[in-house]
N, C-alpha and C. Protein backbone atom coordinates (compact mmCIF):
# COMPACT_ATOMS: atom_id res chain seq x y z
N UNK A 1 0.82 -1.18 0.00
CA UNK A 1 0.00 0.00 0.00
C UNK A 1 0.87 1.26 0.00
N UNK A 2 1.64 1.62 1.09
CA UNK A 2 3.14 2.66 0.61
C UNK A 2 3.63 2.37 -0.52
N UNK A 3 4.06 1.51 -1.01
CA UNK A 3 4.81 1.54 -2.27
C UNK A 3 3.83 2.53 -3.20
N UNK A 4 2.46 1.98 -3.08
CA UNK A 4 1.35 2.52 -4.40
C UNK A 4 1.32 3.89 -4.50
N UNK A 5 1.60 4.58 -3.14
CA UNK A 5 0.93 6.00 -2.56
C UNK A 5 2.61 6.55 -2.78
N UNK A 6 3.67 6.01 -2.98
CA UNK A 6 4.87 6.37 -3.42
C UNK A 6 4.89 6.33 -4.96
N UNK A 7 4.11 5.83 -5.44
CA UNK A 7 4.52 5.88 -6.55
C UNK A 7 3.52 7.00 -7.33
N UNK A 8 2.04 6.57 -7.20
CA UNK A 8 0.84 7.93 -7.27
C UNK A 8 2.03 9.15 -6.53
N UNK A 9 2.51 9.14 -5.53
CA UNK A 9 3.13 10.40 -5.32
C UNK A 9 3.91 10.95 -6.71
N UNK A 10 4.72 10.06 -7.09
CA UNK A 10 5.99 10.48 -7.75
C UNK A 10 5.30 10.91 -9.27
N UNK A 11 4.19 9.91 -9.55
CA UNK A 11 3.43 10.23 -11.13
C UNK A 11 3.23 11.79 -10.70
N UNK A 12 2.93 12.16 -9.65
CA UNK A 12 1.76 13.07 -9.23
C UNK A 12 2.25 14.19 -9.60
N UNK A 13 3.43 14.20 -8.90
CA UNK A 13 4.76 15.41 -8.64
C UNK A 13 5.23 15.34 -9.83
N UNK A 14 5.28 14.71 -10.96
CA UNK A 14 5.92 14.56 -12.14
C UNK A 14 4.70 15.66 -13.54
N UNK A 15 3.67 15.14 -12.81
CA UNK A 15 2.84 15.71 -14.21
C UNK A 15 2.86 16.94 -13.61
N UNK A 16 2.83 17.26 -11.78
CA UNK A 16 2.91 19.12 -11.41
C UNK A 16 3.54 19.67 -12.58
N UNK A 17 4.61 18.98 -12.35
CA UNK A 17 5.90 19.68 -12.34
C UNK A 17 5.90 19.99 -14.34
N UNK A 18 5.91 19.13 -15.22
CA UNK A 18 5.22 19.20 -16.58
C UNK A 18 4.28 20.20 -16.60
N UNK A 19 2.84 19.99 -16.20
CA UNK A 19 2.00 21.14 -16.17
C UNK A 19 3.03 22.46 -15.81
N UNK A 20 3.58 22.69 -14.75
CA UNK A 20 3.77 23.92 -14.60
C UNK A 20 4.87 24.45 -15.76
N UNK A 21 5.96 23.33 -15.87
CA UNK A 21 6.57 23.71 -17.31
C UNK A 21 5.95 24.45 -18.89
N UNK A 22 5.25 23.70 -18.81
CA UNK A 22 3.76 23.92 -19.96
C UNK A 22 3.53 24.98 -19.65
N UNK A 23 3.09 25.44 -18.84
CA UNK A 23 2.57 26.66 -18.50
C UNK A 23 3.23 28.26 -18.59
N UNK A 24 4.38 27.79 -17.99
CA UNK A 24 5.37 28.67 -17.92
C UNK A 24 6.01 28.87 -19.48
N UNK A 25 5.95 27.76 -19.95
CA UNK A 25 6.78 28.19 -21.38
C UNK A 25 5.40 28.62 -22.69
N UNK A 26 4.15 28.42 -22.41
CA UNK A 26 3.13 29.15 -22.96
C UNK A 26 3.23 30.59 -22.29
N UNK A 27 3.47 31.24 -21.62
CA UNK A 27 3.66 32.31 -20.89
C UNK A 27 4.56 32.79 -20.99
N UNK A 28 6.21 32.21 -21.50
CA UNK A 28 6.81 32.95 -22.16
C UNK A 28 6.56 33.25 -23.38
N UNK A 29 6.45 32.34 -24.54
CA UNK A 29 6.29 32.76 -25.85
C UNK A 29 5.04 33.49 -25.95
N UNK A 30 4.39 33.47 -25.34
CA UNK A 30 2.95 34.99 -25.56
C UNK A 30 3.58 36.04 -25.01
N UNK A 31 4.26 36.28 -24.28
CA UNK A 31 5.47 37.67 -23.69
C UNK A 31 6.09 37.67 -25.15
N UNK A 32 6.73 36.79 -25.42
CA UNK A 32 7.74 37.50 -26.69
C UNK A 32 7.10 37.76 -27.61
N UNK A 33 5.72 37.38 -27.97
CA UNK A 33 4.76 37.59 -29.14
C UNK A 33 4.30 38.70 -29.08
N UNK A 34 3.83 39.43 -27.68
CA UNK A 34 3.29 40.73 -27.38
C UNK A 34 4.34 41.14 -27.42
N UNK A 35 5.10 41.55 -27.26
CA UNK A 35 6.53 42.37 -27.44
C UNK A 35 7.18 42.00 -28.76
N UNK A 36 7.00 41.26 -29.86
CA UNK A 36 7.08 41.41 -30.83
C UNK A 36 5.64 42.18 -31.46
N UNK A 37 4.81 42.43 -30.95
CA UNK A 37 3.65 42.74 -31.85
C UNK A 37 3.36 44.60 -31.75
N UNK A 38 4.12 44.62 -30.18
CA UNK A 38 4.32 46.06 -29.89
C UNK A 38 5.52 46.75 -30.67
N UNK A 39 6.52 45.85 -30.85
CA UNK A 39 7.52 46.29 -31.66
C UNK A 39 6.83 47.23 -32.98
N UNK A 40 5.86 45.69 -33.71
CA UNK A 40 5.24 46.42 -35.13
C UNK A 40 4.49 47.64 -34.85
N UNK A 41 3.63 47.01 -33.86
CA UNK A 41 2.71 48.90 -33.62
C UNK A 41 3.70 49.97 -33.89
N UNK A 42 5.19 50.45 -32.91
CA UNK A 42 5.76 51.34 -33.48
C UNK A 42 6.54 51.46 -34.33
N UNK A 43 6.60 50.39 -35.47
CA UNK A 43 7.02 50.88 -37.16
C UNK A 43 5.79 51.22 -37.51
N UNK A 44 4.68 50.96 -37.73
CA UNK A 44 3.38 51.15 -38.06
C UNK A 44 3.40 52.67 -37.38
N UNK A 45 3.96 53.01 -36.10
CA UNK A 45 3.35 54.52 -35.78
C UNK A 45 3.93 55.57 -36.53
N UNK A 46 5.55 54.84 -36.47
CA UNK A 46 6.17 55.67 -36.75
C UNK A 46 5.99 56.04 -38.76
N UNK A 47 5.61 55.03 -39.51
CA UNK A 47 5.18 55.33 -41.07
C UNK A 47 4.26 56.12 -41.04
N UNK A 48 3.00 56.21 -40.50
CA UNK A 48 1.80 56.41 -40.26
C UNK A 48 2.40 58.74 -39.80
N UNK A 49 3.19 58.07 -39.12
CA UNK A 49 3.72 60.19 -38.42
C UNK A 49 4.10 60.27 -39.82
N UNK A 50 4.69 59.64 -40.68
CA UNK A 50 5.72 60.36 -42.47
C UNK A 50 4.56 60.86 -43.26
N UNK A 51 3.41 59.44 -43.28
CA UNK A 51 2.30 59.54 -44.19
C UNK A 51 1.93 60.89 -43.76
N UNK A 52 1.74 61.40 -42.12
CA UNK A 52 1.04 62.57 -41.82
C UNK A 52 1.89 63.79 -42.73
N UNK A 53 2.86 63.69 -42.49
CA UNK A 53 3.85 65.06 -42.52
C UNK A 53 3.52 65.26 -44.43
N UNK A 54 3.46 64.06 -44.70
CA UNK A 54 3.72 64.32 -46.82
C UNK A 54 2.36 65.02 -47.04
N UNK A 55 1.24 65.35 -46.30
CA UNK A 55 0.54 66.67 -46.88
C UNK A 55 0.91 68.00 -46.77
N UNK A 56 1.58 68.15 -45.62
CA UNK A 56 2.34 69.37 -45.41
C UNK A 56 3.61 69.71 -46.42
N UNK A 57 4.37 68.51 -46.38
CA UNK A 57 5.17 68.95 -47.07
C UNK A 57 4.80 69.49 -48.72
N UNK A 58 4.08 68.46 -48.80
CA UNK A 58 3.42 68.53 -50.84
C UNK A 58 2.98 69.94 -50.47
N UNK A 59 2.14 70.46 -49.78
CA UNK A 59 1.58 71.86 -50.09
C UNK A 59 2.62 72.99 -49.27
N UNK A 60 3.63 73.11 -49.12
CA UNK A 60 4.36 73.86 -49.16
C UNK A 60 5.15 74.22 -50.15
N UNK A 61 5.47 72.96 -50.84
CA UNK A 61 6.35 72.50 -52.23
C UNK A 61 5.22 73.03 -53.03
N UNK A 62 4.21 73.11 -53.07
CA UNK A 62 2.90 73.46 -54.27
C UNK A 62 2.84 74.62 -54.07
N UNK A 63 3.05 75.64 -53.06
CA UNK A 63 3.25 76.73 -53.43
C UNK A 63 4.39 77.64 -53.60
N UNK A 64 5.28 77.18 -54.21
CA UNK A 64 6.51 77.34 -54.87
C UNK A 64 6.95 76.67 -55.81
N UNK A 65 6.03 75.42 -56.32
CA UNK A 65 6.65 75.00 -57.61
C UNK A 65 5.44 74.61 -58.37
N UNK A 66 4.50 75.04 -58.69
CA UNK A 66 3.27 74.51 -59.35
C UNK A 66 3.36 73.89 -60.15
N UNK A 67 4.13 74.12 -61.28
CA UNK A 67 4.50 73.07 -62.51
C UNK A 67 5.12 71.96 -62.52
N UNK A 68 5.26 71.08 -61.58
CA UNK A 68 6.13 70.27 -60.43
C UNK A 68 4.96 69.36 -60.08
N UNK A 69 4.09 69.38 -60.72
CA UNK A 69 2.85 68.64 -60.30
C UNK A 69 2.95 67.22 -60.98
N UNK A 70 3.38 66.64 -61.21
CA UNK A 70 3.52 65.27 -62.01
C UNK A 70 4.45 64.66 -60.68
N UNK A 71 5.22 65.21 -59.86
CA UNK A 71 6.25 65.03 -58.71
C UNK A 71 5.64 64.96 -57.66
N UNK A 72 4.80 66.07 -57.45
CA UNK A 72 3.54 66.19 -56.04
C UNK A 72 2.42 65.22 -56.52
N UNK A 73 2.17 64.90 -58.02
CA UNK A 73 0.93 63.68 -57.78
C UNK A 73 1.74 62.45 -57.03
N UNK A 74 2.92 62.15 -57.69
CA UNK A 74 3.62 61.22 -57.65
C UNK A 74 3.76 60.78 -55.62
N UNK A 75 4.21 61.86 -55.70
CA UNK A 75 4.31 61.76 -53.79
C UNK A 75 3.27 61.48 -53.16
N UNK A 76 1.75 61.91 -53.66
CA UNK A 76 0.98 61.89 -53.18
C UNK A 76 0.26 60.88 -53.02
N UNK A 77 0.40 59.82 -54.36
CA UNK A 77 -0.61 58.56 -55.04
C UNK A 77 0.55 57.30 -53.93
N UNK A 78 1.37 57.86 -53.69
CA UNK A 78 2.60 57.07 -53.16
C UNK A 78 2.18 56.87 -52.07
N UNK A 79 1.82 57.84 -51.11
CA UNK A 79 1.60 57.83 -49.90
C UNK A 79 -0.18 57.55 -49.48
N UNK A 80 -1.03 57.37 -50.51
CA UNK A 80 -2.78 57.27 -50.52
C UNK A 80 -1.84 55.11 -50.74
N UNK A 81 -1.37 54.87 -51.52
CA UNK A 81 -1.26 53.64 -51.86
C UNK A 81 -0.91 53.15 -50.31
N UNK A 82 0.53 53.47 -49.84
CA UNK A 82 0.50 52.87 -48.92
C UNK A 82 0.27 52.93 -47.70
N UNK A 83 -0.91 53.83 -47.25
CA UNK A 83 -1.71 54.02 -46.29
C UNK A 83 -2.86 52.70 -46.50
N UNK A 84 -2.85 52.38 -47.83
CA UNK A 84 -4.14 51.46 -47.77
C UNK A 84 -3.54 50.00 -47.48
N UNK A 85 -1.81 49.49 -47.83
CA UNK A 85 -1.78 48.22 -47.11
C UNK A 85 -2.06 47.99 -46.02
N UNK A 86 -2.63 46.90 -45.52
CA UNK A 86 -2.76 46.48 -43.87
C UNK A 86 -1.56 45.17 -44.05
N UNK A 87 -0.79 45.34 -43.33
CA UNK A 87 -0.21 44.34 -43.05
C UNK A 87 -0.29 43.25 -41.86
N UNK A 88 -0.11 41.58 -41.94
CA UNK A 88 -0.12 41.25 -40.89
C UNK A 88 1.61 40.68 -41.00
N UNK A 89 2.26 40.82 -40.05
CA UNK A 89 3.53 40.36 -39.67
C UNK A 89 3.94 39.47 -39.56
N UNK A 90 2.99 38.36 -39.50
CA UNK A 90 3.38 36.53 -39.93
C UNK A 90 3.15 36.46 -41.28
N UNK A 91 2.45 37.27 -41.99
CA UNK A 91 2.53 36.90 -43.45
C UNK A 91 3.23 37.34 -44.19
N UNK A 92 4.62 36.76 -44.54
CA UNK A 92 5.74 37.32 -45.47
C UNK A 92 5.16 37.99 -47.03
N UNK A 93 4.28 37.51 -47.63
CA UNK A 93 3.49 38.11 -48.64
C UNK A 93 3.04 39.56 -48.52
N UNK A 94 2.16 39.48 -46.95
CA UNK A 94 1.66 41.06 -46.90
C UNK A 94 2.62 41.40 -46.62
N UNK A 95 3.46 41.20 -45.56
CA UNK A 95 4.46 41.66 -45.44
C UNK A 95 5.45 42.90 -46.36
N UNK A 96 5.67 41.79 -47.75
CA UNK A 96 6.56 42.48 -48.73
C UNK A 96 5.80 43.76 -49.24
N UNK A 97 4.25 43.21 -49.48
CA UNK A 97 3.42 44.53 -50.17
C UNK A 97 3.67 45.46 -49.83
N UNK A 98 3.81 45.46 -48.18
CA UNK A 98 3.67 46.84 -47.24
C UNK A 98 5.44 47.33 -47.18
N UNK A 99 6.21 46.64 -47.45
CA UNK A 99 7.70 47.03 -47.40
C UNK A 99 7.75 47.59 -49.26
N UNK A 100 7.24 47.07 -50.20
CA UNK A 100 7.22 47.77 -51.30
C UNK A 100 6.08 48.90 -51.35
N UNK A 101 5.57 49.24 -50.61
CA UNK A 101 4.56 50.50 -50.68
C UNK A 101 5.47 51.79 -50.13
N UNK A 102 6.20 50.71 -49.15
CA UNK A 102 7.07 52.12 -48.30
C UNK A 102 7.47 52.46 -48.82
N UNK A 103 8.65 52.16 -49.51
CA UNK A 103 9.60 52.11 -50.75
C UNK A 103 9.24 52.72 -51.73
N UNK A 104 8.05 52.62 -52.21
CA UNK A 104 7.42 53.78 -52.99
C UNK A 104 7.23 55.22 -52.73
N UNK A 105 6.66 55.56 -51.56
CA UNK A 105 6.93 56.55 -50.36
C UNK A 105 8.26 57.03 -50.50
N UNK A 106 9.32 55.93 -50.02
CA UNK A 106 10.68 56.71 -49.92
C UNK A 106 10.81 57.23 -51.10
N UNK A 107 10.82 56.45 -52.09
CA UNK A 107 11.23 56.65 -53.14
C UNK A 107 10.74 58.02 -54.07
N UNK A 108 9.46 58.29 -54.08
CA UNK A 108 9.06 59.88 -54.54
C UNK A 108 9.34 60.98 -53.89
N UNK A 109 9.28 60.68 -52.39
CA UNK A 109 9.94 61.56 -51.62
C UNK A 109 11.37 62.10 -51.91
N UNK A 110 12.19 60.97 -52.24
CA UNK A 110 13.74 61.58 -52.33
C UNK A 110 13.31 62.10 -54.24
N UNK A 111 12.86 62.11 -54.79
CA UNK A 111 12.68 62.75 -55.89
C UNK A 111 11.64 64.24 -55.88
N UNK A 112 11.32 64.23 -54.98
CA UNK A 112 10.61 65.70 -54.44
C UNK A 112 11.50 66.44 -53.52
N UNK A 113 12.40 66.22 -53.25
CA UNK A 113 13.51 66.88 -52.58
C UNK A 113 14.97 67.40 -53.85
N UNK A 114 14.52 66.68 -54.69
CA UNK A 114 15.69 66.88 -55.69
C UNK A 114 15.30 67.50 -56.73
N UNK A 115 13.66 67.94 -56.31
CA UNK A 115 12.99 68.74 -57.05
C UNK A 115 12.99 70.16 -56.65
N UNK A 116 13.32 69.98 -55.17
CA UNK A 116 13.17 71.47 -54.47
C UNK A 116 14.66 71.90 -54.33
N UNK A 117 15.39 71.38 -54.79
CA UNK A 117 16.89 72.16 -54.88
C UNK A 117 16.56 73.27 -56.04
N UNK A 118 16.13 72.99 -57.25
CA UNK A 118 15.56 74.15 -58.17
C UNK A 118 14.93 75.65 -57.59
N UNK A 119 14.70 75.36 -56.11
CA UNK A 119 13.64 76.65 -56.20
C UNK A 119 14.58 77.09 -54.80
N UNK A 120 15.97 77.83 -54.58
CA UNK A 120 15.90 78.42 -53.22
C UNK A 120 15.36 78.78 -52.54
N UNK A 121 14.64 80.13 -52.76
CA UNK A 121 13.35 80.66 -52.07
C UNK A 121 12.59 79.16 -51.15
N UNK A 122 12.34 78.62 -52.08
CA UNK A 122 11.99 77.50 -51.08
C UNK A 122 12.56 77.04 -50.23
N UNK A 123 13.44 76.39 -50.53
CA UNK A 123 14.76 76.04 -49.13
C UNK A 123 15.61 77.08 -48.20
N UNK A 124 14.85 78.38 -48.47
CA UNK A 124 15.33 79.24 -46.78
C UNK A 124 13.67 79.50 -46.25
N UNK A 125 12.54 78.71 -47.03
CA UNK A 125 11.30 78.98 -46.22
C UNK A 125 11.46 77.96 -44.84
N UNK A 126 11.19 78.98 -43.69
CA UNK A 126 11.32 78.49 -41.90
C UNK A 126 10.43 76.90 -42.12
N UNK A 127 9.01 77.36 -43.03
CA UNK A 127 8.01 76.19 -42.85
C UNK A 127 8.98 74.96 -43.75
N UNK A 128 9.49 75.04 -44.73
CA UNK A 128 9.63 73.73 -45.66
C UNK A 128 11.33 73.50 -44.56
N UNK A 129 11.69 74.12 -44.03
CA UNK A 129 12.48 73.56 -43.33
C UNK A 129 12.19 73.22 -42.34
N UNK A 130 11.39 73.14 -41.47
CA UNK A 130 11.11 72.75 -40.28
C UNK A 130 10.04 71.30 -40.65
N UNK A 131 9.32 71.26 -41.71
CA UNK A 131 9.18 70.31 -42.42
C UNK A 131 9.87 68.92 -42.56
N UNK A 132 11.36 69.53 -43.57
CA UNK A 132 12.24 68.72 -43.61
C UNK A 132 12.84 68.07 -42.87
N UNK A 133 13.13 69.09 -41.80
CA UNK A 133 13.70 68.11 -40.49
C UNK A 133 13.01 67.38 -39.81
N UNK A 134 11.54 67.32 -39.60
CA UNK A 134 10.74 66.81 -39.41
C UNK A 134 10.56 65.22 -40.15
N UNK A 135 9.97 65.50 -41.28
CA UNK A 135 10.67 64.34 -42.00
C UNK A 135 12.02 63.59 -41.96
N UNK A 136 13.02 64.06 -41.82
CA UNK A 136 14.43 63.45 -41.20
C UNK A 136 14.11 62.88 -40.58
N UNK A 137 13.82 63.66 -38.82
CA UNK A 137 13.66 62.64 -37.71
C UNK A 137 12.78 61.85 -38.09
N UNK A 138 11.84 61.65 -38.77
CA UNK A 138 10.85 60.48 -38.86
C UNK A 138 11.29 59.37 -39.90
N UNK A 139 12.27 59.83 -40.49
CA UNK A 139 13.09 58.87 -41.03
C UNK A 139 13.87 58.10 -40.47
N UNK A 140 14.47 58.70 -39.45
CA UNK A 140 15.63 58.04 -38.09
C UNK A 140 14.64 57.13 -37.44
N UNK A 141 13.72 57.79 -36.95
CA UNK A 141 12.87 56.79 -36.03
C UNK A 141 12.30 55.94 -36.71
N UNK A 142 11.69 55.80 -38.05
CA UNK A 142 11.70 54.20 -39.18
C UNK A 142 12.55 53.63 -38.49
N UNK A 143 13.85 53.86 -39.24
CA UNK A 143 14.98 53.16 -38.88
C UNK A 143 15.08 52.54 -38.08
N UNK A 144 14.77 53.18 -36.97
CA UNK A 144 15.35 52.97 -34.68
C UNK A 144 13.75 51.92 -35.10
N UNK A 145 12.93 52.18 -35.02
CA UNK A 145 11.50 51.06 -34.98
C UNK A 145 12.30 49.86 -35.96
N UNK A 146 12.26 49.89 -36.94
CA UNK A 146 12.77 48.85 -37.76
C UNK A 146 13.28 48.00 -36.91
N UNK A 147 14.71 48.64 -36.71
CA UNK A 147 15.63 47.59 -35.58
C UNK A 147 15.44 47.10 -34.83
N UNK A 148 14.70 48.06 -33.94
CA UNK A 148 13.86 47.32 -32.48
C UNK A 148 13.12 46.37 -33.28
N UNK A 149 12.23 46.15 -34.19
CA UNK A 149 11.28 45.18 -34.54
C UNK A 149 12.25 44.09 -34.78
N UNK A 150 13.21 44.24 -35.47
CA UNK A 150 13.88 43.17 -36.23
C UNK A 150 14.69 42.64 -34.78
N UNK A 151 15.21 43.01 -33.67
CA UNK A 151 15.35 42.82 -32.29
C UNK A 151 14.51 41.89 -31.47
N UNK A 152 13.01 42.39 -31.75
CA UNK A 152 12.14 41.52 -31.65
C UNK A 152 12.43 40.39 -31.94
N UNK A 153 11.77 39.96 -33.43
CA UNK A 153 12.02 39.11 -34.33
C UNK A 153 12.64 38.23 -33.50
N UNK A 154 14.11 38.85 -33.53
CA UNK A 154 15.13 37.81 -32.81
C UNK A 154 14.44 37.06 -32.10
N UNK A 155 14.30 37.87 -30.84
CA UNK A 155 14.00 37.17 -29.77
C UNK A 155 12.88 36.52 -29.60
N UNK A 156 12.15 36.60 -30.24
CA UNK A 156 10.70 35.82 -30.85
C UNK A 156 11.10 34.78 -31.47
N UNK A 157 11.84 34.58 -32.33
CA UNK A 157 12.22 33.61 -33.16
C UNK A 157 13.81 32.39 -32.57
N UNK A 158 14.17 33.22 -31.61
CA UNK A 158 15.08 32.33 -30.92
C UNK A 158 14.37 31.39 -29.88
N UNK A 159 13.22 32.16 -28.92
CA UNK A 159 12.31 31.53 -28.25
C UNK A 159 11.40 30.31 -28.73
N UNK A 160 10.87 30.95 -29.82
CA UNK A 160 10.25 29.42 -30.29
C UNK A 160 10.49 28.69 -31.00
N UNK A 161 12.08 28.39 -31.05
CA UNK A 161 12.77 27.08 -31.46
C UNK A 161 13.62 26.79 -30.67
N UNK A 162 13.89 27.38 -29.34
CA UNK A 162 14.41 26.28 -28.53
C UNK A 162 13.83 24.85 -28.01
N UNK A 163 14.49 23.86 -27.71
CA UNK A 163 14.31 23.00 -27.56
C UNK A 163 14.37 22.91 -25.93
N UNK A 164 13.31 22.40 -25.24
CA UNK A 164 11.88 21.57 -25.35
C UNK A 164 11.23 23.17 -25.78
N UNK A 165 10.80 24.33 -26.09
CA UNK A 165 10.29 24.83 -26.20
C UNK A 165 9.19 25.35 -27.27
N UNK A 166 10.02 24.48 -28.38
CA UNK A 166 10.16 24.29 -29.93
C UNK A 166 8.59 23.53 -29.90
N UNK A 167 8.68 22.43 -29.26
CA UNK A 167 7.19 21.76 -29.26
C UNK A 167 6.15 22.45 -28.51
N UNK A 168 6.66 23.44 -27.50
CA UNK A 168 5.13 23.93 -27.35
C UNK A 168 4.57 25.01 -28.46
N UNK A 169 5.80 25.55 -28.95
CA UNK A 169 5.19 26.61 -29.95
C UNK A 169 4.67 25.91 -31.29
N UNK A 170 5.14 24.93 -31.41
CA UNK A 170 4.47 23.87 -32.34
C UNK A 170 3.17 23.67 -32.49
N UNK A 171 2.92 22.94 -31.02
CA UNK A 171 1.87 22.74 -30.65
C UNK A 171 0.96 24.05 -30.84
N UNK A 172 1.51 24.57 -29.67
CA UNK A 172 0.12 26.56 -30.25
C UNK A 172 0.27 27.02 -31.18
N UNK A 173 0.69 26.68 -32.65
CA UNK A 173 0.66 27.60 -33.63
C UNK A 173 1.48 28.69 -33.82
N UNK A 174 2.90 29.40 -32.85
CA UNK A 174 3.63 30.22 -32.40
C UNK A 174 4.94 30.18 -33.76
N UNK A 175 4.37 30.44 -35.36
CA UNK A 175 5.43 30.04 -35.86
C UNK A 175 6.59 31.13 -36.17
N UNK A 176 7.69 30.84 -37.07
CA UNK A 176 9.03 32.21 -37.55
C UNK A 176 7.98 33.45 -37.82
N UNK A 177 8.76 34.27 -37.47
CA UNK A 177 7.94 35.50 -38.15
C UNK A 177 9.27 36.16 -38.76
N UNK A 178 8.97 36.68 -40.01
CA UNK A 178 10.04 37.79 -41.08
C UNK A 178 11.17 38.92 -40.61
N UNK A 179 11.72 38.92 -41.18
CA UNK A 179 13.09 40.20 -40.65
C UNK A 179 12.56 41.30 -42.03
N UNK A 180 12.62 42.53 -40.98
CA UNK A 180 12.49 43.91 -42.30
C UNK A 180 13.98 43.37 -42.63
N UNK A 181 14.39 43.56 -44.31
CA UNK A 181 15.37 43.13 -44.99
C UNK A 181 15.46 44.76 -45.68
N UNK A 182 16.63 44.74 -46.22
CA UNK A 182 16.67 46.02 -47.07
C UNK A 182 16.58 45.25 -48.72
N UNK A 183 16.60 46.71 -49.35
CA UNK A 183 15.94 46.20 -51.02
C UNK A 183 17.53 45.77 -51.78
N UNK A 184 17.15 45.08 -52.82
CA UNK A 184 18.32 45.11 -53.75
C UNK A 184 18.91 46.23 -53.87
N UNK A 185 20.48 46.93 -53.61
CA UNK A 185 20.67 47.83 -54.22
C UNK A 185 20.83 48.49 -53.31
N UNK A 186 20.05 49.04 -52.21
CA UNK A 186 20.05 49.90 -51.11
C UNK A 186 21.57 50.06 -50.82
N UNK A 187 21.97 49.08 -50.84
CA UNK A 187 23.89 49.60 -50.52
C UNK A 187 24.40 50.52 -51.23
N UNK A 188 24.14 50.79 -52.57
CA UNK A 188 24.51 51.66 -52.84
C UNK A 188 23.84 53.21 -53.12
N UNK A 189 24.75 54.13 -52.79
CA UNK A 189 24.23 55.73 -52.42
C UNK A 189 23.93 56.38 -53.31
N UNK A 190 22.29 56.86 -53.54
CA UNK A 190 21.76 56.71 -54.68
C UNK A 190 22.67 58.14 -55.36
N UNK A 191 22.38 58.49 -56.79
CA UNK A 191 22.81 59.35 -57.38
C UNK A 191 21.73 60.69 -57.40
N UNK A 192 21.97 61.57 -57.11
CA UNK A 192 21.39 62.57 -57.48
C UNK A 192 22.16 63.51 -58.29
N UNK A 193 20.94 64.24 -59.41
CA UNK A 193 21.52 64.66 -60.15
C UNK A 193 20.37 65.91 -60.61
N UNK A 194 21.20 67.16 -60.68
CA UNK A 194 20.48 68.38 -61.16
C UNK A 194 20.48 69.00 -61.95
């Protein structure tokens, strides 16, 4: 009869001790998932502050370069496009959409700046400079969000493939999630030319 109640003990203390493992390691990987998911909120905030600033900027630039309008649609259709991706962050597909929308964004933007070297008057106006720098810092902070996300990532993605850990995220559905990557080419410093 002891032996039985020794041994029911030891099953007993064995599945605690499992359960609480289980538990604890579902409770970490939902920590690293919410802290990867807060990461995205601030790349998402921080695109979302650029999208704000490119009406200001376009209509400061519009009233100093009117004929420049094929440049200000351009900036503009750029930034209506990728306000409309929704991205979700496990899906490498949406994913890319929303990293090539940005990119579109960047990309008219640095051609609306190489548009406003033509007009001085413009570039000693207080507003299109306070603008610009504006836009800068919200360029830096992309960046600083990016990293932190891709930081994330890491640690999201180191968590749910450790081993024994690997099978609980298995089990819950907890799979890789994507690294922001840079584009073909980005290494090199683009050319501008006037």
């Amino acid at each position: 009869m002891n032996k039985t109640w020794i041994i029911l003990g030891s099953v007993g203390a064995f599945i605690l001790i499992l359960v609480l493992w289980a538990v604890s390691g579902y409770n970490s990987l939902v920590k690293t998932d919410e802290e990867l998911n807060k990461s995205w909120g601030n790349v998402e905030s921080s695109y979302q502050r650029r999208s704000d600033l490119i009406p200001n900027l376009v209509s400061t630039v519009k009233g100093y370069a009117d004929f420049e309008k094929s440049t200000l649609l351009e900036v503009t259709n750029a930034r209506a496009s990728a306000t409309q991706v929704k991205v979700d962050p496990s899906n490498p597909e949406s994913f890319k959409k929303f990293e090539a929308a940005q990119q579109q964004v960047s990309s008219s933007l640095s051609r609306l700046l190489v548009v406003v070297e033509k007009y001085p008057d413009l570039k000693a106006n207080q507003s299109f400079i306070d603008l610009q720098r504006e836009l800068a810092g919200t360029e830096n902070r992309i960046n600083v969000e990016r990293r932190k996300y891709n930081e994330a990532v890491q640690a999201y993605n180191v968590n749910i493939r450790k081993f024994p850990r690997s099978i609980l995220s298995s089990m819950f559905g907890f799979d890789k999630k994507p690294y922001f990557e840079s584009k073909p080419g980005t290494e090199n410093a683009p050319a501008v030319k006037f």
